[in-house]
Each structure stands twice: as structure tokens, then as C-alpha cells.
PDB file of N, CA and C in Angstrom:
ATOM      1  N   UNK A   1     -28.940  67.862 -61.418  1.00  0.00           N
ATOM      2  CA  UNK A   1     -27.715  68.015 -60.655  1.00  0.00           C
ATOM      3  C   UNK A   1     -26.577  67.287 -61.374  1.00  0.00           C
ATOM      4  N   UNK A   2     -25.729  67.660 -61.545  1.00  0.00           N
ATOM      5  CA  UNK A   2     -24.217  67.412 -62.413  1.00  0.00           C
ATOM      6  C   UNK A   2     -23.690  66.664 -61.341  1.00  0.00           C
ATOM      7  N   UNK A   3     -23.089  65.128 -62.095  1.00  0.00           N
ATOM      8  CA  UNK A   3     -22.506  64.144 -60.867  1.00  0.00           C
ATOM      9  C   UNK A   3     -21.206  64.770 -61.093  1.00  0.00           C
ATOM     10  N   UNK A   4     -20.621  64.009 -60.037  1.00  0.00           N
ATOM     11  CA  UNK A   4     -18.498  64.467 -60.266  1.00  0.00           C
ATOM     12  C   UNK A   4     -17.710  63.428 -60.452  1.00  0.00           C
ATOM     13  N   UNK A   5     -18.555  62.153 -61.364  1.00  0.00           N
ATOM     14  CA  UNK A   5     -17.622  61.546 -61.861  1.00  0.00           C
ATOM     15  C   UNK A   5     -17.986  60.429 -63.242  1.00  0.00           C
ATOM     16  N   UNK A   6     -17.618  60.043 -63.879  1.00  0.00           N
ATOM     17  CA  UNK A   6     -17.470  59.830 -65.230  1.00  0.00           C
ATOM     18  C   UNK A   6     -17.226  58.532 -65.338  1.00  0.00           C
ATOM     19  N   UNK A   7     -18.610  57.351 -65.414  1.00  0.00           N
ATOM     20  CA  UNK A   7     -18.174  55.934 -65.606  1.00  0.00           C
ATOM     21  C   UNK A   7     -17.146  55.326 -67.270  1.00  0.00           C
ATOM     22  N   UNK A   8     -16.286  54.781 -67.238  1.00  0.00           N
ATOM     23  CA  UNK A   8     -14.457  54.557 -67.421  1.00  0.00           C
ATOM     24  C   UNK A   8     -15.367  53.476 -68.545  1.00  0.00           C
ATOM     25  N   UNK A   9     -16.241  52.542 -68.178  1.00  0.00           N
ATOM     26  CA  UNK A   9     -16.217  51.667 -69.304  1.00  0.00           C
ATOM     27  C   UNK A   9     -17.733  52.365 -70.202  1.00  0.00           C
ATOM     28  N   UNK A  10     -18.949  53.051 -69.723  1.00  0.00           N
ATOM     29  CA  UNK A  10     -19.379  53.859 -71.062  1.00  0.00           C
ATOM     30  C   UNK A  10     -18.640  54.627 -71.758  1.00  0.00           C
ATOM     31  N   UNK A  11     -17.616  55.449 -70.945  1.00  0.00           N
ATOM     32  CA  UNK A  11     -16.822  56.306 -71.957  1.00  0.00           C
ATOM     33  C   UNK A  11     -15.895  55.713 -73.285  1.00  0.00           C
ATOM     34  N   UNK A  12     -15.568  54.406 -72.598  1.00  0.00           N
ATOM     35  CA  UNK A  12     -14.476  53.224 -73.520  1.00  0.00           C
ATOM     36  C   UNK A  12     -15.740  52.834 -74.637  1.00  0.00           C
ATOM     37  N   UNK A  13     -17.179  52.720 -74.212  1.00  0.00           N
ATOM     38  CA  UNK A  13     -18.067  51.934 -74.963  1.00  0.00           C
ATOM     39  C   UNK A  13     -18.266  52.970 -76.160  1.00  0.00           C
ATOM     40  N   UNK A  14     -17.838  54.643 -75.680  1.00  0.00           N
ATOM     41  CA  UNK A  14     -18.507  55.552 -76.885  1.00  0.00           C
ATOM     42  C   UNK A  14     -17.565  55.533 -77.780  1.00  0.00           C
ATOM     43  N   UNK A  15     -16.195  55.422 -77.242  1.00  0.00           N
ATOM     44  CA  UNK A  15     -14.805  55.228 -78.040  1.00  0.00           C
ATOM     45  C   UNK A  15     -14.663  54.081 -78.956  1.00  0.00           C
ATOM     46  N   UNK A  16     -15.545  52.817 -78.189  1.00  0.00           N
ATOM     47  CA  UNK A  16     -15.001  51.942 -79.158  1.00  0.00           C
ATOM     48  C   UNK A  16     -16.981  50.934 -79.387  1.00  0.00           C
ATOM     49  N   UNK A  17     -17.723  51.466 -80.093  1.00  0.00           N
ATOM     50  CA  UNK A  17     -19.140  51.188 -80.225  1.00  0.00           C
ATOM     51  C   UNK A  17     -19.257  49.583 -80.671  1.00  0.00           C
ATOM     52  N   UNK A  18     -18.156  49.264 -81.384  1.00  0.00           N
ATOM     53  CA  UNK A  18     -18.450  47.749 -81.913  1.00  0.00           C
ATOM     54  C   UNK A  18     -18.061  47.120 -80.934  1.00  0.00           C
ATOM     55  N   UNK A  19     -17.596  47.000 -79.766  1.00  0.00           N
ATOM     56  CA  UNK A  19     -17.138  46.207 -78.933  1.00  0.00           C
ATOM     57  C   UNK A  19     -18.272  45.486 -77.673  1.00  0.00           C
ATOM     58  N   UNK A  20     -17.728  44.764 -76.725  1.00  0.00           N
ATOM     59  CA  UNK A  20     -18.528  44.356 -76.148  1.00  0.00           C
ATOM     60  C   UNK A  20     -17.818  45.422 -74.428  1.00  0.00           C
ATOM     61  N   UNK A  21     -19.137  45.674 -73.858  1.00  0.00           N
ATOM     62  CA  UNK A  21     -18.411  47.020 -72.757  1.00  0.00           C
ATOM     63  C   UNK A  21     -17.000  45.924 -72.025  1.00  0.00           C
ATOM     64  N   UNK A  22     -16.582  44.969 -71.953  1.00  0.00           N
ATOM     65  CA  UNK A  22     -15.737  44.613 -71.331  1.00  0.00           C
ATOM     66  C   UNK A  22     -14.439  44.377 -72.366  1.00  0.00           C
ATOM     67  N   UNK A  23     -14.721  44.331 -73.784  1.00  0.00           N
ATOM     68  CA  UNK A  23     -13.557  44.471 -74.779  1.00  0.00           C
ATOM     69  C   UNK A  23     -13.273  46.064 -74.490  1.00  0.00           C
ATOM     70  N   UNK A  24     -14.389  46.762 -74.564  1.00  0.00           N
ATOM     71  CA  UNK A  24     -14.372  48.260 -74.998  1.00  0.00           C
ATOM     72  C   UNK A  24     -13.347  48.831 -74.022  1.00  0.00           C
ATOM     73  N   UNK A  25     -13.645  48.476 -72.934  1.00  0.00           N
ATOM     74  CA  UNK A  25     -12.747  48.882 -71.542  1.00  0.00           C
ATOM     75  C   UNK A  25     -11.089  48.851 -71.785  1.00  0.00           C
ATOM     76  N   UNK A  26     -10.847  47.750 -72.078  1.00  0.00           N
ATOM     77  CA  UNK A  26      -9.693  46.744 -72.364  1.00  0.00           C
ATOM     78  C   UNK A  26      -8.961  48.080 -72.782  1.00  0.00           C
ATOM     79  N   UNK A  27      -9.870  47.825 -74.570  1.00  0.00           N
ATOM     80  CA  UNK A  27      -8.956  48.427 -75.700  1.00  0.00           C
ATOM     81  C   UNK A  27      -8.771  50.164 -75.412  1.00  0.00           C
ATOM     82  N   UNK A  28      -9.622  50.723 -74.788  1.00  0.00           N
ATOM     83  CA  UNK A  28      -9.557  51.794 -74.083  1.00  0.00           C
ATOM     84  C   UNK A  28      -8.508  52.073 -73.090  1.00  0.00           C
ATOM     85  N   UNK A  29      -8.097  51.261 -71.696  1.00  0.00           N
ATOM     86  CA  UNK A  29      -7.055  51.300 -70.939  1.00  0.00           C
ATOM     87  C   UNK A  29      -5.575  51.311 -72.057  1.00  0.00           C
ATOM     88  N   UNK A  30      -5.780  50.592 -73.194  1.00  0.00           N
ATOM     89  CA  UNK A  30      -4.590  50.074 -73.811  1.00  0.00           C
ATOM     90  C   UNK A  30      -4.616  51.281 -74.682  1.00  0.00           C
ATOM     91  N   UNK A  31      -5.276  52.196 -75.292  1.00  0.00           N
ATOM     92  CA  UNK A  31      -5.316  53.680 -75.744  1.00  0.00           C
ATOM     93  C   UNK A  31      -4.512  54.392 -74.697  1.00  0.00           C
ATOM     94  N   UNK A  32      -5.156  54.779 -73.740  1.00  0.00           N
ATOM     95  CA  UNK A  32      -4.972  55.481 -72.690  1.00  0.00           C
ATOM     96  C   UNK A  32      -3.057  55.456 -72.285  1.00  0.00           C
ATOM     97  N   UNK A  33      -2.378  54.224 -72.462  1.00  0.00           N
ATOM     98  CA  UNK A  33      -1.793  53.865 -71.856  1.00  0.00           C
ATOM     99  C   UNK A  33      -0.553  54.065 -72.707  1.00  0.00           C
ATOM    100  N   UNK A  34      -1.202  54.009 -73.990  1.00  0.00           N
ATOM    101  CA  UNK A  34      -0.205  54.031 -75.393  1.00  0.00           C
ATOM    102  C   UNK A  34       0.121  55.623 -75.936  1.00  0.00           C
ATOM    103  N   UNK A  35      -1.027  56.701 -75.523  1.00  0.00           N
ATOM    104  CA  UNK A  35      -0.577  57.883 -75.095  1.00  0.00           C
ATOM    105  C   UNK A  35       0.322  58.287 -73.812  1.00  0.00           C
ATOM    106  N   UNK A  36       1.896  58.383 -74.327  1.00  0.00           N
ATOM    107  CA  UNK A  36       2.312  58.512 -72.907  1.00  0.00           C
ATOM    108  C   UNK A  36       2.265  59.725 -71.886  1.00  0.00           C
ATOM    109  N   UNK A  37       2.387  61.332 -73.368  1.00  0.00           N
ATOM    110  CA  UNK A  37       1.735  61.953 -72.111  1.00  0.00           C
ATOM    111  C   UNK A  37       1.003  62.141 -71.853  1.00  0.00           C
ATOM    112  N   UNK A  38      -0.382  61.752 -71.988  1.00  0.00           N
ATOM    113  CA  UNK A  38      -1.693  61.308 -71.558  1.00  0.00           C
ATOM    114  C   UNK A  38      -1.925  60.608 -70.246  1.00  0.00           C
ATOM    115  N   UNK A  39      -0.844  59.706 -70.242  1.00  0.00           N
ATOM    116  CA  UNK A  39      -1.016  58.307 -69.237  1.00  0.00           C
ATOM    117  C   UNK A  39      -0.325  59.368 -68.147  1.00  0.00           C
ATOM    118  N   UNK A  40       0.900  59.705 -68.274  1.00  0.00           N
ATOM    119  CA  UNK A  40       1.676  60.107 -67.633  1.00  0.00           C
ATOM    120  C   UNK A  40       0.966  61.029 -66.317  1.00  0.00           C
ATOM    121  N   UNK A  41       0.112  62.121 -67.436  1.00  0.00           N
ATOM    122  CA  UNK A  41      -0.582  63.067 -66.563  1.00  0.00           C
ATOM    123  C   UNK A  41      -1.935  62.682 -66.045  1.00  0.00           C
ATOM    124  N   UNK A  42      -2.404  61.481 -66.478  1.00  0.00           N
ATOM    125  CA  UNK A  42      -3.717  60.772 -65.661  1.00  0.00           C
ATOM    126  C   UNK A  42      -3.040  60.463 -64.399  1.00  0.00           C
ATOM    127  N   UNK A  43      -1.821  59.658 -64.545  1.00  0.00           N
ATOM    128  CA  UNK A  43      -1.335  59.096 -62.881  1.00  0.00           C
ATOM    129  C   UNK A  43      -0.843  60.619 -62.249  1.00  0.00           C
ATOM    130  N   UNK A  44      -0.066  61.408 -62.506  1.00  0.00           N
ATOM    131  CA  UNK A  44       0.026  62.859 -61.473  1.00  0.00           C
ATOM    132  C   UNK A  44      -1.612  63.161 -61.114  1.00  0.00           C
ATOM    133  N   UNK A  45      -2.909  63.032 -62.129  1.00  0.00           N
ATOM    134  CA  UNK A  45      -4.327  62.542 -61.381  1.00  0.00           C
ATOM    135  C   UNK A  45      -4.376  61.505 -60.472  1.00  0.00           C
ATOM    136  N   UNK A  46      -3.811  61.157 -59.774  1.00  0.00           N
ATOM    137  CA  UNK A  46      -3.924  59.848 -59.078  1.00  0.00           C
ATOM    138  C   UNK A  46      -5.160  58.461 -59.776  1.00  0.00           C
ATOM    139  N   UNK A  47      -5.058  58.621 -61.463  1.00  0.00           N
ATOM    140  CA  UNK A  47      -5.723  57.837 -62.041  1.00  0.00           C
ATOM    141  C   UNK A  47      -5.205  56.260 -61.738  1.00  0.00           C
ATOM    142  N   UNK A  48      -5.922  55.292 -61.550  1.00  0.00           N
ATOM    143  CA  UNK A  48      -5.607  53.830 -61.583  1.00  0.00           C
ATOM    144  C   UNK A  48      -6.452  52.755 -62.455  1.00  0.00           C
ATOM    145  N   UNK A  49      -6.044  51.729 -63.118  1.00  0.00           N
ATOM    146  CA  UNK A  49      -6.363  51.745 -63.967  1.00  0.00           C
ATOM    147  C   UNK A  49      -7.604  50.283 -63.698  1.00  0.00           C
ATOM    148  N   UNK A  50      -7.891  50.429 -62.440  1.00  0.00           N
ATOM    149  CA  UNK A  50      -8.594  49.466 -61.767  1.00  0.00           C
ATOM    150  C   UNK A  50      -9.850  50.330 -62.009  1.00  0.00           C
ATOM    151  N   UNK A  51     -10.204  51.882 -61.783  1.00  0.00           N
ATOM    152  CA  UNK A  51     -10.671  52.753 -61.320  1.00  0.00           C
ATOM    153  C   UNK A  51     -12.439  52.528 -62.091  1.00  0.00           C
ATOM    154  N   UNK A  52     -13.398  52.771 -61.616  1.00  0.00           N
ATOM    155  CA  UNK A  52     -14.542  52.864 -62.379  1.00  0.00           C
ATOM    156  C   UNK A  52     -15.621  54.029 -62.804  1.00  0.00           C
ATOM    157  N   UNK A  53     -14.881  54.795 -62.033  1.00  0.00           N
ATOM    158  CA  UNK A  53     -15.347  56.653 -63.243  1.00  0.00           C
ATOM    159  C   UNK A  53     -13.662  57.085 -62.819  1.00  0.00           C
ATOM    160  N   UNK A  54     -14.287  58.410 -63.794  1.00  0.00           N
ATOM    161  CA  UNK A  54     -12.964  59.571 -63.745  1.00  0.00           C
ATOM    162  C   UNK A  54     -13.593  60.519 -63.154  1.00  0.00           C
ATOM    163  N   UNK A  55     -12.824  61.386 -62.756  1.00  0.00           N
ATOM    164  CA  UNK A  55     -13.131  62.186 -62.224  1.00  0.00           C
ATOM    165  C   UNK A  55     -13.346  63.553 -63.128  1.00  0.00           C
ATOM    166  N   UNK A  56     -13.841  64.494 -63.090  1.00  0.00           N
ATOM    167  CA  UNK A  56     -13.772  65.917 -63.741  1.00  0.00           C
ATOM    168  C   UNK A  56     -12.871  66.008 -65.199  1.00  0.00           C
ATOM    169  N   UNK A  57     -11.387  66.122 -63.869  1.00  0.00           N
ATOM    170  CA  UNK A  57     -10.621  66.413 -64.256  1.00  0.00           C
ATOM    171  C   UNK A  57      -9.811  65.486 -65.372  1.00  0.00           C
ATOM    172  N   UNK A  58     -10.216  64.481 -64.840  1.00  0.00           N
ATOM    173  CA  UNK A  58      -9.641  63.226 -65.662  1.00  0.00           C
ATOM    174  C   UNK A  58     -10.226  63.218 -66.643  1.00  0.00           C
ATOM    175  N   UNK A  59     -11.860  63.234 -67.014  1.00  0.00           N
ATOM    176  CA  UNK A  59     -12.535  63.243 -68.052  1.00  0.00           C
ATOM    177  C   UNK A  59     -11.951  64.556 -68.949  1.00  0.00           C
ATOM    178  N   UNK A  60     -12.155  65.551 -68.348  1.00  0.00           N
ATOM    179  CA  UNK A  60     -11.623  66.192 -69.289  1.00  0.00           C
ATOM    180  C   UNK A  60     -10.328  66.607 -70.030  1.00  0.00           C
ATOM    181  N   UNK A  61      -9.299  66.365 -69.099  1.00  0.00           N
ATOM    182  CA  UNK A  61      -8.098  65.881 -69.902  1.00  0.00           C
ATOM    183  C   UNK A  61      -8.295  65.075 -70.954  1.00  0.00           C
ATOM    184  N   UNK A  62      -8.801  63.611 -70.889  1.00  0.00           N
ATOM    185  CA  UNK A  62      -9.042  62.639 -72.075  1.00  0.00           C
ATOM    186  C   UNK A  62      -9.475  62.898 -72.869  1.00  0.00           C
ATOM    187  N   UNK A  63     -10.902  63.717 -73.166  1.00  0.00           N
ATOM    188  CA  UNK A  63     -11.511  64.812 -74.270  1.00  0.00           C
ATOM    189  C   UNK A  63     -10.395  65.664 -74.901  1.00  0.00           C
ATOM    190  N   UNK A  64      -9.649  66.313 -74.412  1.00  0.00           N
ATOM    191  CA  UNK A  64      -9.054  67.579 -74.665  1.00  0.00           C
ATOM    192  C   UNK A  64      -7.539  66.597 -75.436  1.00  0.00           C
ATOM    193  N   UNK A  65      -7.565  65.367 -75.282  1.00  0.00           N
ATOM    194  CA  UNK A  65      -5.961  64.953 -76.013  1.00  0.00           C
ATOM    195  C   UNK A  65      -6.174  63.942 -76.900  1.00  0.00           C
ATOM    196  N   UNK A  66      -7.609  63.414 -76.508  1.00  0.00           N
ATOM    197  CA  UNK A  66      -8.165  62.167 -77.663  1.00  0.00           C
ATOM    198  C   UNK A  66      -9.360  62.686 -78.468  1.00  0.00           C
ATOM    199  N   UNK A  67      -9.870  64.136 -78.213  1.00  0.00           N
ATOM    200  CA  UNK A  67     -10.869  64.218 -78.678  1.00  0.00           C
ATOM    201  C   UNK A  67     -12.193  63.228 -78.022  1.00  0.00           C
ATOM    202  N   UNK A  68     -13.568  63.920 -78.681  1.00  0.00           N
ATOM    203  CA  UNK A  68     -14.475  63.170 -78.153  1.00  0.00           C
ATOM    204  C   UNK A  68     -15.050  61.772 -79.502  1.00  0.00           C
ATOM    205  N   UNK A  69     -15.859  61.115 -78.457  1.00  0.00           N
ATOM    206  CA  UNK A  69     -15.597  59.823 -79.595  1.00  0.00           C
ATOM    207  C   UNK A  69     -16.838  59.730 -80.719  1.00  0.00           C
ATOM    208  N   UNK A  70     -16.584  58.962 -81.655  1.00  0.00           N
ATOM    209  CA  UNK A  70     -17.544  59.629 -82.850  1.00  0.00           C
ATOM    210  C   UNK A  70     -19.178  58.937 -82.164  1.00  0.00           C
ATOM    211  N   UNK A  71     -19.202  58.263 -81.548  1.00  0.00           N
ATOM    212  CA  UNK A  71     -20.885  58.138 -80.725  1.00  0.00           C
ATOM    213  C   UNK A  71     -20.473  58.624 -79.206  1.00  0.00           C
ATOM    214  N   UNK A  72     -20.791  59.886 -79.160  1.00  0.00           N
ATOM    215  CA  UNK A  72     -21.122  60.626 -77.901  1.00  0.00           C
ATOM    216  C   UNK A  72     -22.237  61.109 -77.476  1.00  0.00           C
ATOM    217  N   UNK A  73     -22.061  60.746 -76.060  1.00  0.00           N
ATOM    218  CA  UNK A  73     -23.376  60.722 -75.320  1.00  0.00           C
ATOM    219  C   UNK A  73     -23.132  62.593 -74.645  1.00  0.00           C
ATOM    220  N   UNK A  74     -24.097  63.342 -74.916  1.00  0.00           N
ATOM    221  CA  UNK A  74     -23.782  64.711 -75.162  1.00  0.00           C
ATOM    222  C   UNK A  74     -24.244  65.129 -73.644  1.00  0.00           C
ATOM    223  N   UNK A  75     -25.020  64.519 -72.754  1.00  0.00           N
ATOM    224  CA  UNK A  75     -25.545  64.747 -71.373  1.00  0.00           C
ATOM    225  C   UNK A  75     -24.684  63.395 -70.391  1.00  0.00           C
ATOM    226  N   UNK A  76     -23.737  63.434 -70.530  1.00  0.00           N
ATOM    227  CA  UNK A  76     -22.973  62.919 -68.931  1.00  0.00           C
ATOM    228  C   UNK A  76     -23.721  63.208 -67.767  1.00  0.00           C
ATOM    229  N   UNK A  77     -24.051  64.099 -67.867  1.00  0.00           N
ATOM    230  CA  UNK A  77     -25.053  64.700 -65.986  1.00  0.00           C
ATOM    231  C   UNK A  77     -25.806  63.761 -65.827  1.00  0.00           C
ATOM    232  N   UNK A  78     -26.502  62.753 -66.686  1.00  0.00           N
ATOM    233  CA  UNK A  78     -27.325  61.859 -66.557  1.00  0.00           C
ATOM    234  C   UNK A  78     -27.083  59.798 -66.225  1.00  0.00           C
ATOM    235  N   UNK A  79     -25.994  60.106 -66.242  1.00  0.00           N
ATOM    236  CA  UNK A  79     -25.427  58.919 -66.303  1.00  0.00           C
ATOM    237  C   UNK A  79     -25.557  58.117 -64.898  1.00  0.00           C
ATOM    238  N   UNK A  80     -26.167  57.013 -65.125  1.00  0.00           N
ATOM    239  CA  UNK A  80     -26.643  56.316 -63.927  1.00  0.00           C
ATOM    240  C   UNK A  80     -25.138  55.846 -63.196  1.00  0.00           C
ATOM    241  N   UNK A  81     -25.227  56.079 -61.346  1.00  0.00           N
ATOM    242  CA  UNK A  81     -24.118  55.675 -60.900  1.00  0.00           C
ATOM    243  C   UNK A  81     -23.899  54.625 -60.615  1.00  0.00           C
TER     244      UNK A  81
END
């Protein structure tokens, strides 16, 4: 069964692999944030940056403007909640 939402600091951990998951997060929000129309159209998502998955839609916006990250986890459906 496919969950409907997308934990924020593995996704930061696949983006940024040398880090520690609470640097990874960081430097990830500070990506996120430094794309402005990226950022822009996460918040018209009602994205916050407190938040601890994304949603669908959110995930896939971020794929589709950052690309996916060079260690990707290819089954999301599996991702413990």
C-alpha cells in the first residue's frame, strides 16, 4: 500500500549522504528556501518548514525542480512512518 506522505529529513539525508540526518535537514530547508520559485510554490502547498513529511504533491514538485538526489531510495512506498 503506497503511504501519502514523504518523511522531509530521509529525503534531505538522500540529498545530502555525508551529513548527519539533523545537518542533512538543515542544509536541505536552506536549499529549498534558496530556490525561490520552489519555496514560493511549496508555501501556495501550505508547506512549513517545521513540517515532517511532504506530501504527494510537495514531493513531487521538489523532484521535478531539484531533480532526484544522487543516493535515491527508489521504493518510498516503504518508508517507515
Amino acid at each position: 500500500m503506497k503511504q501519502n506522505f514523504y518523511d522531509v529529513t530521509r529525503l534531505a539525508s538522500d540529498y545530502f549522504p555525508d551529513s548527519t540526518a539533523r545537518n542533512a535537514r538543515r542544509r536541505f530547508l536552506h536549499l529549498l528556501t534558496s530556490e525561490k520559485d520552489l519555496w514560493q510554490r511549496l508555501n501556495e502547498m501550505h508547506f512549513k518548514p517545521y513540517q515532517r513529511s511532504f506530501t504527494p504533491r510537495q514531493y513531487e514538485l521538489i523532484i521535478d525542480i531539484l531533480g532526484r538526489p544522487e543516493r535515491y531510495d527508489n521504493d518510498f512506498t516503504l518508508w517507515d512512518s
